[in-house]
N, C-alpha and C. Protein backbone atom coordinates (compact mmCIF):
# COMPACT_ATOMS: atom_id res chain seq x y z
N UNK A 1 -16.31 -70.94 -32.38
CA UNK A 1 -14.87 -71.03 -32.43
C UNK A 1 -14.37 -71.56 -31.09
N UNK A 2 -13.46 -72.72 -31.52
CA UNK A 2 -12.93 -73.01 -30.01
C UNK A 2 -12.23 -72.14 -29.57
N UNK A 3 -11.87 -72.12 -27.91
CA UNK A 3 -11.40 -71.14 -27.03
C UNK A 3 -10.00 -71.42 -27.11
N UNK A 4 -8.94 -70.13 -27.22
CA UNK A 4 -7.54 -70.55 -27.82
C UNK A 4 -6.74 -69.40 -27.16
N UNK A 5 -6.14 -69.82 -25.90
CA UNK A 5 -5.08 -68.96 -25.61
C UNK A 5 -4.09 -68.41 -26.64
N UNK A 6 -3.42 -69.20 -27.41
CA UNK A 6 -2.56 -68.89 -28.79
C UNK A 6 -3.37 -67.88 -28.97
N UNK A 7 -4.68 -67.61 -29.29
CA UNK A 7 -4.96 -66.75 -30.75
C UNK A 7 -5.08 -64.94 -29.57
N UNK A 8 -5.12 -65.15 -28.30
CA UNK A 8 -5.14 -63.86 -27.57
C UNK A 8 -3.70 -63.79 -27.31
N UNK A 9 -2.77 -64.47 -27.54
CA UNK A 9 -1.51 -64.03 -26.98
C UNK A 9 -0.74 -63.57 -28.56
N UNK A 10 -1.73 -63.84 -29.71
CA UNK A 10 -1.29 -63.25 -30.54
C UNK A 10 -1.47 -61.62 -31.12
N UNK A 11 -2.62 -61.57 -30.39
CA UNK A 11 -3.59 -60.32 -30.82
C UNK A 11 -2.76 -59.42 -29.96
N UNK A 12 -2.70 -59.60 -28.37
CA UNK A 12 -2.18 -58.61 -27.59
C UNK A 12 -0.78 -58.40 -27.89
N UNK A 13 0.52 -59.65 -28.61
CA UNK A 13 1.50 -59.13 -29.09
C UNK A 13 1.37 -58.16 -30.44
N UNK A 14 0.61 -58.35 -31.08
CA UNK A 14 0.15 -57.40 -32.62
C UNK A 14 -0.22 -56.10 -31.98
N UNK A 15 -0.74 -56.12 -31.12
CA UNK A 15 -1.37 -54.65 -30.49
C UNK A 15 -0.09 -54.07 -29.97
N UNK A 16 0.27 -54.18 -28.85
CA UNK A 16 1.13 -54.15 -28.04
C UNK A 16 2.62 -53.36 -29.02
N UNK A 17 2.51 -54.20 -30.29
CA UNK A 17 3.85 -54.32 -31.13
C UNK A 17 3.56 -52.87 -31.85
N UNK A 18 2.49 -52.96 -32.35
CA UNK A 18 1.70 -51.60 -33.75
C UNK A 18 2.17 -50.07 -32.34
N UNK A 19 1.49 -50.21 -31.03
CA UNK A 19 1.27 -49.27 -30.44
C UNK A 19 3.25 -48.63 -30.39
N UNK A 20 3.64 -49.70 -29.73
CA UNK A 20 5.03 -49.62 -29.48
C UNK A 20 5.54 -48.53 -30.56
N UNK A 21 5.46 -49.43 -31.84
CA UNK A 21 6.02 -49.19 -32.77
C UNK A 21 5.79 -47.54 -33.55
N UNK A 22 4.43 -47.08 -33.40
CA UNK A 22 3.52 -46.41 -34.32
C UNK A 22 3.87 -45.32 -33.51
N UNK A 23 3.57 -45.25 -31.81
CA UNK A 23 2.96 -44.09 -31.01
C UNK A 23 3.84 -44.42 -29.59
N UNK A 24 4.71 -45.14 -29.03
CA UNK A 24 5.15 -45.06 -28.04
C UNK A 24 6.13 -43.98 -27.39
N UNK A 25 6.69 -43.75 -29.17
CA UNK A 25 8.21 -42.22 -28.82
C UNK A 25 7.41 -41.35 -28.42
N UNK A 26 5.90 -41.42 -28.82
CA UNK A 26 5.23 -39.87 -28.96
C UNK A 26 4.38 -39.99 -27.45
N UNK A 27 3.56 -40.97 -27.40
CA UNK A 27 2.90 -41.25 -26.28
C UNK A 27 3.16 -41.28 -24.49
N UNK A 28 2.79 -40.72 -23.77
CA UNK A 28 3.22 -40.72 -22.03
C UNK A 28 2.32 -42.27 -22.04
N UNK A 29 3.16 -42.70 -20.61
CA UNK A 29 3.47 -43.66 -20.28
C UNK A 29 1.44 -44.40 -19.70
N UNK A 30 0.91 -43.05 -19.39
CA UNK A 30 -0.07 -43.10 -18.80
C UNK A 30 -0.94 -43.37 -19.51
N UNK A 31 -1.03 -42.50 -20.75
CA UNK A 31 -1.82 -42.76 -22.52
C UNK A 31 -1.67 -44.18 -22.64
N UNK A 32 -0.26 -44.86 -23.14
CA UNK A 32 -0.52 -46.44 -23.37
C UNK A 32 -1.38 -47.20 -22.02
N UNK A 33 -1.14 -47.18 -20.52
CA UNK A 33 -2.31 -47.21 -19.74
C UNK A 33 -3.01 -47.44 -20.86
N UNK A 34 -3.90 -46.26 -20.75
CA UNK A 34 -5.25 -46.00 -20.80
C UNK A 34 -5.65 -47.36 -22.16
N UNK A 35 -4.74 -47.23 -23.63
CA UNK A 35 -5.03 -48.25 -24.46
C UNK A 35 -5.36 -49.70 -23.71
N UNK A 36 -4.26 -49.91 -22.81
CA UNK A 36 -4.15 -51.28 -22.52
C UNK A 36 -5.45 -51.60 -21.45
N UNK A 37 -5.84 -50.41 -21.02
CA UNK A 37 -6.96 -51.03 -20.01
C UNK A 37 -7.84 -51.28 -21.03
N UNK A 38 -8.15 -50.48 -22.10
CA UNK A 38 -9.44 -50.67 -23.13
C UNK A 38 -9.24 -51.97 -23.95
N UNK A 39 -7.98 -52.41 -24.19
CA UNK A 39 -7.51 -53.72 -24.26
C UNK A 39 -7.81 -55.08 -23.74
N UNK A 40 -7.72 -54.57 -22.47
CA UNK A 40 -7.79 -55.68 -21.23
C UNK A 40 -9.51 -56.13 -20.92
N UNK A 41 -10.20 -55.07 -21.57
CA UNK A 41 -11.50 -55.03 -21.25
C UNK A 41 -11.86 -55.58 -22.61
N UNK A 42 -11.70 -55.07 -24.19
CA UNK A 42 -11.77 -55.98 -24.78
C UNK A 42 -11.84 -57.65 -24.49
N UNK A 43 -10.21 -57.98 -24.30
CA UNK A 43 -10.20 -59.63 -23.80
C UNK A 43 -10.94 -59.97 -22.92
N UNK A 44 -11.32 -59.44 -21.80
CA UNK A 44 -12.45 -59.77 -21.06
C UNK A 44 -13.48 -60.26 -21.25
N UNK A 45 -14.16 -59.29 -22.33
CA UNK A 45 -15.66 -59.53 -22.76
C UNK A 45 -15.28 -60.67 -24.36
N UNK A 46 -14.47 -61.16 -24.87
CA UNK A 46 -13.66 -62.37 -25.68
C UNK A 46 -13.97 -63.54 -24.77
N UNK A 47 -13.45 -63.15 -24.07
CA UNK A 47 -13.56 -64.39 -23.09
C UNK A 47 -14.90 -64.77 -22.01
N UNK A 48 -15.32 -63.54 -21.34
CA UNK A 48 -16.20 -63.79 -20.73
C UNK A 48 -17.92 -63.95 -21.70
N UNK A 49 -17.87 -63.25 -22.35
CA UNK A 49 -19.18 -62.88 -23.20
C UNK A 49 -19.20 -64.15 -24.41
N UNK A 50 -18.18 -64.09 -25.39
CA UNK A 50 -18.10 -64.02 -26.37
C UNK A 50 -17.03 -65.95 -26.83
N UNK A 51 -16.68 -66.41 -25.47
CA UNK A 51 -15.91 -67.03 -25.60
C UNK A 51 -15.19 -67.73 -26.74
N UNK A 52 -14.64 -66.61 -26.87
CA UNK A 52 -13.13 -67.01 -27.46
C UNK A 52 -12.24 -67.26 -27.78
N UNK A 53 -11.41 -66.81 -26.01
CA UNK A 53 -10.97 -67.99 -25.57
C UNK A 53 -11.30 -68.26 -23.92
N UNK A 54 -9.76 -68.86 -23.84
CA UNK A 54 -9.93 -69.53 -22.39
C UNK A 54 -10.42 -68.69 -21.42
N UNK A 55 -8.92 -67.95 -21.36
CA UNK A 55 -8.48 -66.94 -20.82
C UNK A 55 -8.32 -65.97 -20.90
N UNK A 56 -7.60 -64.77 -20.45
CA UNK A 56 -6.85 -63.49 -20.92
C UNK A 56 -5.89 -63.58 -20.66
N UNK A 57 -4.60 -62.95 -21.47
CA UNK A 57 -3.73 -63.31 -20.97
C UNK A 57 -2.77 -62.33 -20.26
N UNK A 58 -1.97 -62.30 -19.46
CA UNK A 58 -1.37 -60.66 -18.55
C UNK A 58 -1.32 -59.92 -19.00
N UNK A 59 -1.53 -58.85 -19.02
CA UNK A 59 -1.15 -57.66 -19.42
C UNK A 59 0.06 -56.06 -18.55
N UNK A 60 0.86 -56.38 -18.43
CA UNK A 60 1.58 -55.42 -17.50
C UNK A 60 1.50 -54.12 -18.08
N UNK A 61 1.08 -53.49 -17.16
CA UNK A 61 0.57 -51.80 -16.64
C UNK A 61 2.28 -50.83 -17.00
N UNK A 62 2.64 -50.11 -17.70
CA UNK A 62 3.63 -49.41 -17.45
C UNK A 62 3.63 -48.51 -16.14
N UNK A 63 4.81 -47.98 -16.22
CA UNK A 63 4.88 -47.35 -14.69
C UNK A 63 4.58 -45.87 -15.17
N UNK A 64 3.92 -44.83 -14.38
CA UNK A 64 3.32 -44.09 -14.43
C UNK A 64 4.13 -42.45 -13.89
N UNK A 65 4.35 -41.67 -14.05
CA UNK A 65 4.67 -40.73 -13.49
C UNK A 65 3.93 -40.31 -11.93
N UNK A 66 4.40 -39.82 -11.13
CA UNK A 66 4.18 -39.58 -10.06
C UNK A 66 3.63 -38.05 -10.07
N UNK A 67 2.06 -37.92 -10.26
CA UNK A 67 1.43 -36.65 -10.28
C UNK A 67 1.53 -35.57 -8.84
N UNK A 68 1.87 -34.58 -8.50
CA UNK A 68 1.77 -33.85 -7.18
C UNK A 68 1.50 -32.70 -7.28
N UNK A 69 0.38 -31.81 -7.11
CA UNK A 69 0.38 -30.16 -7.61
C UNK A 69 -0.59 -29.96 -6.18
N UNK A 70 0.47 -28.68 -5.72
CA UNK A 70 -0.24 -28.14 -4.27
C UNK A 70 -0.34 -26.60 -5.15
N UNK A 71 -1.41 -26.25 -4.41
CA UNK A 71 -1.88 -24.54 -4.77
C UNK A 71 -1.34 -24.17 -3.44
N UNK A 72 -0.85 -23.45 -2.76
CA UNK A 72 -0.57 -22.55 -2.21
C UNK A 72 -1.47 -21.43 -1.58
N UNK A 73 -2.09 -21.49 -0.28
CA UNK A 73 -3.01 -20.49 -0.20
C UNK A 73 -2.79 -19.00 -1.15
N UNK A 74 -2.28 -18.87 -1.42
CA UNK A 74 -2.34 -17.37 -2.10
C UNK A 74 -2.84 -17.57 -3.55
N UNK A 75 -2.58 -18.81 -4.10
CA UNK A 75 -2.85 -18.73 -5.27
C UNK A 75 -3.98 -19.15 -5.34
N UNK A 76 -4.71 -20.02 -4.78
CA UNK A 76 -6.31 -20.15 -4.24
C UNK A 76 -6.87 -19.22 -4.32
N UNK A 77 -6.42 -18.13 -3.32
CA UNK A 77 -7.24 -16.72 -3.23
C UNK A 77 -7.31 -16.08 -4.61
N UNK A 78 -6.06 -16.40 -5.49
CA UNK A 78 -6.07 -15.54 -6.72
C UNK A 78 -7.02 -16.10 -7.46
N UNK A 79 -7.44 -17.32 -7.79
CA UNK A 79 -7.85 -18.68 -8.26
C UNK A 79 -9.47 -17.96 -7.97
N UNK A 80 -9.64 -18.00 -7.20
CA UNK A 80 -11.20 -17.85 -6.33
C UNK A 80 -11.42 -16.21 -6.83
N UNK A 81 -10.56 -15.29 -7.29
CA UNK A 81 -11.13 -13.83 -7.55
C UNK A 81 -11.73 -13.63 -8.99
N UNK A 82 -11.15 -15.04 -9.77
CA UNK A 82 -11.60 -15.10 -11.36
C UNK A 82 -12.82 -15.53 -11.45
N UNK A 83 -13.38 -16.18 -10.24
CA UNK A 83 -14.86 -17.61 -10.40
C UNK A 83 -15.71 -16.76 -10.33
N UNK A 84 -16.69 -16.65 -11.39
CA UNK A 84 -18.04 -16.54 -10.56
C UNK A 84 -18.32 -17.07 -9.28
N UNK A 85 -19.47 -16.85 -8.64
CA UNK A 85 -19.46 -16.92 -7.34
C UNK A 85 -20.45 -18.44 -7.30
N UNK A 86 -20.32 -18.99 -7.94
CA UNK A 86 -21.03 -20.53 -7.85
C UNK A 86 -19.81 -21.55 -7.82
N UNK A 87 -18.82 -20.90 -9.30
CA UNK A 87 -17.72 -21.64 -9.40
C UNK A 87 -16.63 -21.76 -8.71
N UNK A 88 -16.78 -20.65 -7.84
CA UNK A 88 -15.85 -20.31 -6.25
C UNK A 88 -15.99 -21.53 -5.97
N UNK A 89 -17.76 -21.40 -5.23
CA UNK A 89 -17.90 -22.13 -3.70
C UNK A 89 -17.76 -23.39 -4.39
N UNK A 90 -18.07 -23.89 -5.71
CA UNK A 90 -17.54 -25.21 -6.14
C UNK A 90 -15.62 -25.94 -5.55
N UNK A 91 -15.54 -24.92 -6.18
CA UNK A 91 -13.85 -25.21 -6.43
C UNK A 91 -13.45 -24.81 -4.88
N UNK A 92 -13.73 -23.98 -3.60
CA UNK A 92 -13.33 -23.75 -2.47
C UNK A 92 -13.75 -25.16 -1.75
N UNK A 93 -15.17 -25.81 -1.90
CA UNK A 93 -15.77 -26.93 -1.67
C UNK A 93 -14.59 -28.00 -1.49
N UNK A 94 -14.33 -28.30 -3.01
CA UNK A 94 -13.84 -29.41 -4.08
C UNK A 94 -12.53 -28.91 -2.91
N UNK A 95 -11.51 -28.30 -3.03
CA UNK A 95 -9.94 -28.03 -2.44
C UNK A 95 -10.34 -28.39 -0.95
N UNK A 96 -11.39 -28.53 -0.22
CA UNK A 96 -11.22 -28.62 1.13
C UNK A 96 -11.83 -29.99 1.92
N UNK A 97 -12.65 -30.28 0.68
CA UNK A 97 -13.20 -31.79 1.32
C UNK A 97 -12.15 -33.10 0.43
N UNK A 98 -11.17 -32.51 -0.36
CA UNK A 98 -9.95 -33.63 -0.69
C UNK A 98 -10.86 -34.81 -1.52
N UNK A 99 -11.64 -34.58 -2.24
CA UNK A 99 -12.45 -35.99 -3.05
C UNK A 99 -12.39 -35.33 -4.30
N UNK A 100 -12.53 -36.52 -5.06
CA UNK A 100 -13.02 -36.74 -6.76
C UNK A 100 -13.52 -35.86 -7.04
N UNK A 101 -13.14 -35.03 -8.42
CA UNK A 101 -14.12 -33.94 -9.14
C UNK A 101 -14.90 -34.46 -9.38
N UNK A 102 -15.49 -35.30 -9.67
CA UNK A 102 -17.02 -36.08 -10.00
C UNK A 102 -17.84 -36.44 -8.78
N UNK A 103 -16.98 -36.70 -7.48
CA UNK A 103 -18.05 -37.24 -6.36
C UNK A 103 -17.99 -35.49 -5.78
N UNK A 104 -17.51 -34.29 -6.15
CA UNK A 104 -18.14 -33.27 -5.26
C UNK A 104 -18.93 -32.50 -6.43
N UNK A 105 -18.94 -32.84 -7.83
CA UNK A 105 -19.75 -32.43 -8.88
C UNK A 105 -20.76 -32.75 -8.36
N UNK A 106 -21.21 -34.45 -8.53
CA UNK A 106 -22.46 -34.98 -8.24
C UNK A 106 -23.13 -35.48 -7.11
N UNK A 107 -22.30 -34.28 -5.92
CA UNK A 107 -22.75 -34.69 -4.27
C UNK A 107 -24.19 -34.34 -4.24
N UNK A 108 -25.04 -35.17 -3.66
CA UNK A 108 -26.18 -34.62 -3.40
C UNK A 108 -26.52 -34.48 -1.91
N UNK A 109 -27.69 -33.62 -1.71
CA UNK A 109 -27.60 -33.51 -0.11
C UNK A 109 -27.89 -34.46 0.42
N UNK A 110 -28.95 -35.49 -0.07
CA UNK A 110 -29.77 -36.97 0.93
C UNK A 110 -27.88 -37.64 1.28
N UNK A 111 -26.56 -37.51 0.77
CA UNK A 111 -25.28 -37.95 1.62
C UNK A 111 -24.74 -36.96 2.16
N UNK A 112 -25.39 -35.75 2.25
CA UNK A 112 -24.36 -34.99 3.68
C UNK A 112 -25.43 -35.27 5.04
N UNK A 113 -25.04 -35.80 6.42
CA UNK A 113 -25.54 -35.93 7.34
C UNK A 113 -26.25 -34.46 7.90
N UNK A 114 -26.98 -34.74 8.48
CA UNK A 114 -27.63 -33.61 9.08
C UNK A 114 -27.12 -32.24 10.03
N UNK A 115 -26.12 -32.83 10.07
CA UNK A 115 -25.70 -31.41 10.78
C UNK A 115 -24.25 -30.51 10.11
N UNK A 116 -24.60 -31.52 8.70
CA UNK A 116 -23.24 -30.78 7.43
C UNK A 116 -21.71 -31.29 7.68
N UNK A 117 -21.67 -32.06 8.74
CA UNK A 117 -20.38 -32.49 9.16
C UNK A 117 -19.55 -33.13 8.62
N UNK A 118 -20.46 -34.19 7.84
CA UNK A 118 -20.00 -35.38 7.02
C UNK A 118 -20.55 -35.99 5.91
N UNK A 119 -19.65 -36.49 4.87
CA UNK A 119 -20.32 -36.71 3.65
C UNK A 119 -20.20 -38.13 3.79
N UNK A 120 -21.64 -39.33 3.25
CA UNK A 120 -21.34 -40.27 2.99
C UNK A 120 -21.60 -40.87 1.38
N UNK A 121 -20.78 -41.65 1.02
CA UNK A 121 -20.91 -42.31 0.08
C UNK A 121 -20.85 -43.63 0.14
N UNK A 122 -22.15 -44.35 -0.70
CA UNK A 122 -22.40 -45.76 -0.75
C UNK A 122 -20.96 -46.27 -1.53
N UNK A 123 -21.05 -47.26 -1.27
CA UNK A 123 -19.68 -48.30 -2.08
C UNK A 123 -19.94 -48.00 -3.71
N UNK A 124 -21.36 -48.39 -4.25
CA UNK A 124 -21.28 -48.20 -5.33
C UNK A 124 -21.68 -46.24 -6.10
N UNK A 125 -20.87 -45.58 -5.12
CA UNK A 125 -21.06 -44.15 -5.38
C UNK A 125 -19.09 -43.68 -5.27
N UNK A 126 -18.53 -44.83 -5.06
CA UNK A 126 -17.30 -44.39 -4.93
C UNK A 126 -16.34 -45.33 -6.62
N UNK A 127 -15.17 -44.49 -6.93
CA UNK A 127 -14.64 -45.34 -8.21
C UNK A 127 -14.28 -46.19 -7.64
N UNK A 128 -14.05 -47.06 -6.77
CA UNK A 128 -13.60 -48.60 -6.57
C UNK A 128 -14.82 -49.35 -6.47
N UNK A 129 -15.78 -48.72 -6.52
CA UNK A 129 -17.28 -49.58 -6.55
C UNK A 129 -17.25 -50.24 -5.28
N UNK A 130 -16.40 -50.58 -4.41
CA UNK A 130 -16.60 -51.64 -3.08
C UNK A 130 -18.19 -51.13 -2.48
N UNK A 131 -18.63 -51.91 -1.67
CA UNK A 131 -20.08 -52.62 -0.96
C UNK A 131 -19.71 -51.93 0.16
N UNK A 132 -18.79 -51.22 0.66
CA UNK A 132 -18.75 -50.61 2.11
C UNK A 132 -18.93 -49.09 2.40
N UNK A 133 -19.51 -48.46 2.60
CA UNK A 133 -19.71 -47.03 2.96
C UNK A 133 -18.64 -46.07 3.06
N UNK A 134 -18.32 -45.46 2.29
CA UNK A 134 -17.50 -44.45 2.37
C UNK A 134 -17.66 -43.11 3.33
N UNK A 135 -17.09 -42.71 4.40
CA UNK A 135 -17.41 -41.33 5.01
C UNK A 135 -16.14 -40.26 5.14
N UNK A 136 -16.61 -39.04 4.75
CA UNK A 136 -15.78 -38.33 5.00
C UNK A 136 -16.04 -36.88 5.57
N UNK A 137 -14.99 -36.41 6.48
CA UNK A 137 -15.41 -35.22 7.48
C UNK A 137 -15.57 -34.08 6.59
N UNK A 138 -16.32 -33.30 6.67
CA UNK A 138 -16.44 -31.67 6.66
C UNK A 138 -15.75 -30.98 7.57
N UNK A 139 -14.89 -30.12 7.04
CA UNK A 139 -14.01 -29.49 7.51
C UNK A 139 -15.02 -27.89 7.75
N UNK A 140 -14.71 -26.94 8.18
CA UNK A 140 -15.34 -25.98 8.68
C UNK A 140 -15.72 -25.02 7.49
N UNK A 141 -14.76 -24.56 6.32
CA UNK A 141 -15.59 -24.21 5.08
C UNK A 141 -16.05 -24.94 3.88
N UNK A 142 -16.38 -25.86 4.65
CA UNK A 142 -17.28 -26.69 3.68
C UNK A 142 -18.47 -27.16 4.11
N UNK A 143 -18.80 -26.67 5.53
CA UNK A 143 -19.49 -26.92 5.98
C UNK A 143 -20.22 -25.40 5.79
N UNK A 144 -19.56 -24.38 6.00
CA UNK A 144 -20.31 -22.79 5.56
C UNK A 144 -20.78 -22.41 4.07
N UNK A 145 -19.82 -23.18 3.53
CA UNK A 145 -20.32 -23.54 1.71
C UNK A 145 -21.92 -24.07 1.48
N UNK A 146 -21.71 -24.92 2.01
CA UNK A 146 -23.37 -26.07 2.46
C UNK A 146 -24.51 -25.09 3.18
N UNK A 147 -24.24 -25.12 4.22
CA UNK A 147 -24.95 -23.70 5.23
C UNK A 147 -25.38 -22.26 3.99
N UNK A 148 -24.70 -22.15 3.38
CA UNK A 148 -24.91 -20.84 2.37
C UNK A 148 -25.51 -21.29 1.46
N UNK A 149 -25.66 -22.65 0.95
CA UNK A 149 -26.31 -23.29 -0.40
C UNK A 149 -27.52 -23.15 0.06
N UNK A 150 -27.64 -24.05 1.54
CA UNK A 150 -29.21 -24.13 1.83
C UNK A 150 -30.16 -22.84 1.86
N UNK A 151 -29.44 -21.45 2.59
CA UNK A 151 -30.12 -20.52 2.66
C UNK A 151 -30.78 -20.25 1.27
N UNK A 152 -29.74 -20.64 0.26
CA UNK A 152 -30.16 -19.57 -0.99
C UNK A 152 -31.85 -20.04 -1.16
């Protein structure tokens, strides 16, 4: 099939139109996101893989709500009296080194430096995938978190 901007600027208005139409009253702003990236990745692999067409054609991102939730030391402490004592030092970990639930899920020790100070992550160990080394400090109970893992 020849490669046809027309036939993707038709598909993404049909999509775009059904979603609007079907699920937008009901849907947060962030949900359609999420369709349109799986969208956008569709046309991608249309075009890049599959060529179908030329191009892809824009797709604009809605605007997103502005997420902000602080715990409050006290409610931490309350937070931390429910955990088992693995899921504590997880979650005391996770609140003090400020990273991704997935990069302090799947921290391993060969990226904390030797003296527990600092965590590194390769480019392709971080979600932006970039080629440049990611580092970040250990703060003092996260460094006694670590120190207490090793003893066990």
């Amino acid at each position: 099939m020849a490669p046809s901007h027309e036939f993707s600027s038709i598909l993404v208005s049909k999509f775009v139109l059904i979603l609007f139409l079907e699920e937008a009253r009901k849907l947060a702003n962030a949900t359609i996101n999420n369709y349109l990236k799986y969208l956008k990745a569709v046309m991608n692999y249309a075009v890049d893989e599959l060529e179908l067409m030329a191009s892809t054609p824009k797709i604009k991102m809605l605007r997103e709500n502005e997420r902000e939730l602080f715990l409050e030391p006290e409610q931490v402490k309350r937070l931390l009296r429910f955990l088992d004592p693995l899921r504590a030092d997880l979650v005391e970990f996770a609140l003090n080194v400020g990273q991704r639930n997935t990069n302090v899920r799947l921290l391993r020790w060969d990226q904390l430096t030797q003296g527990l100070d600092f965590i590194r992550y390769k480019g392709s160990e971080t979600k932006n995938g970039r080629s440049e080394e990611h580092t970040s400090e250990l703060q003092s109970p996260c460094n006694l978190v670590c120190r207490l893992l090793l003893e066990k």
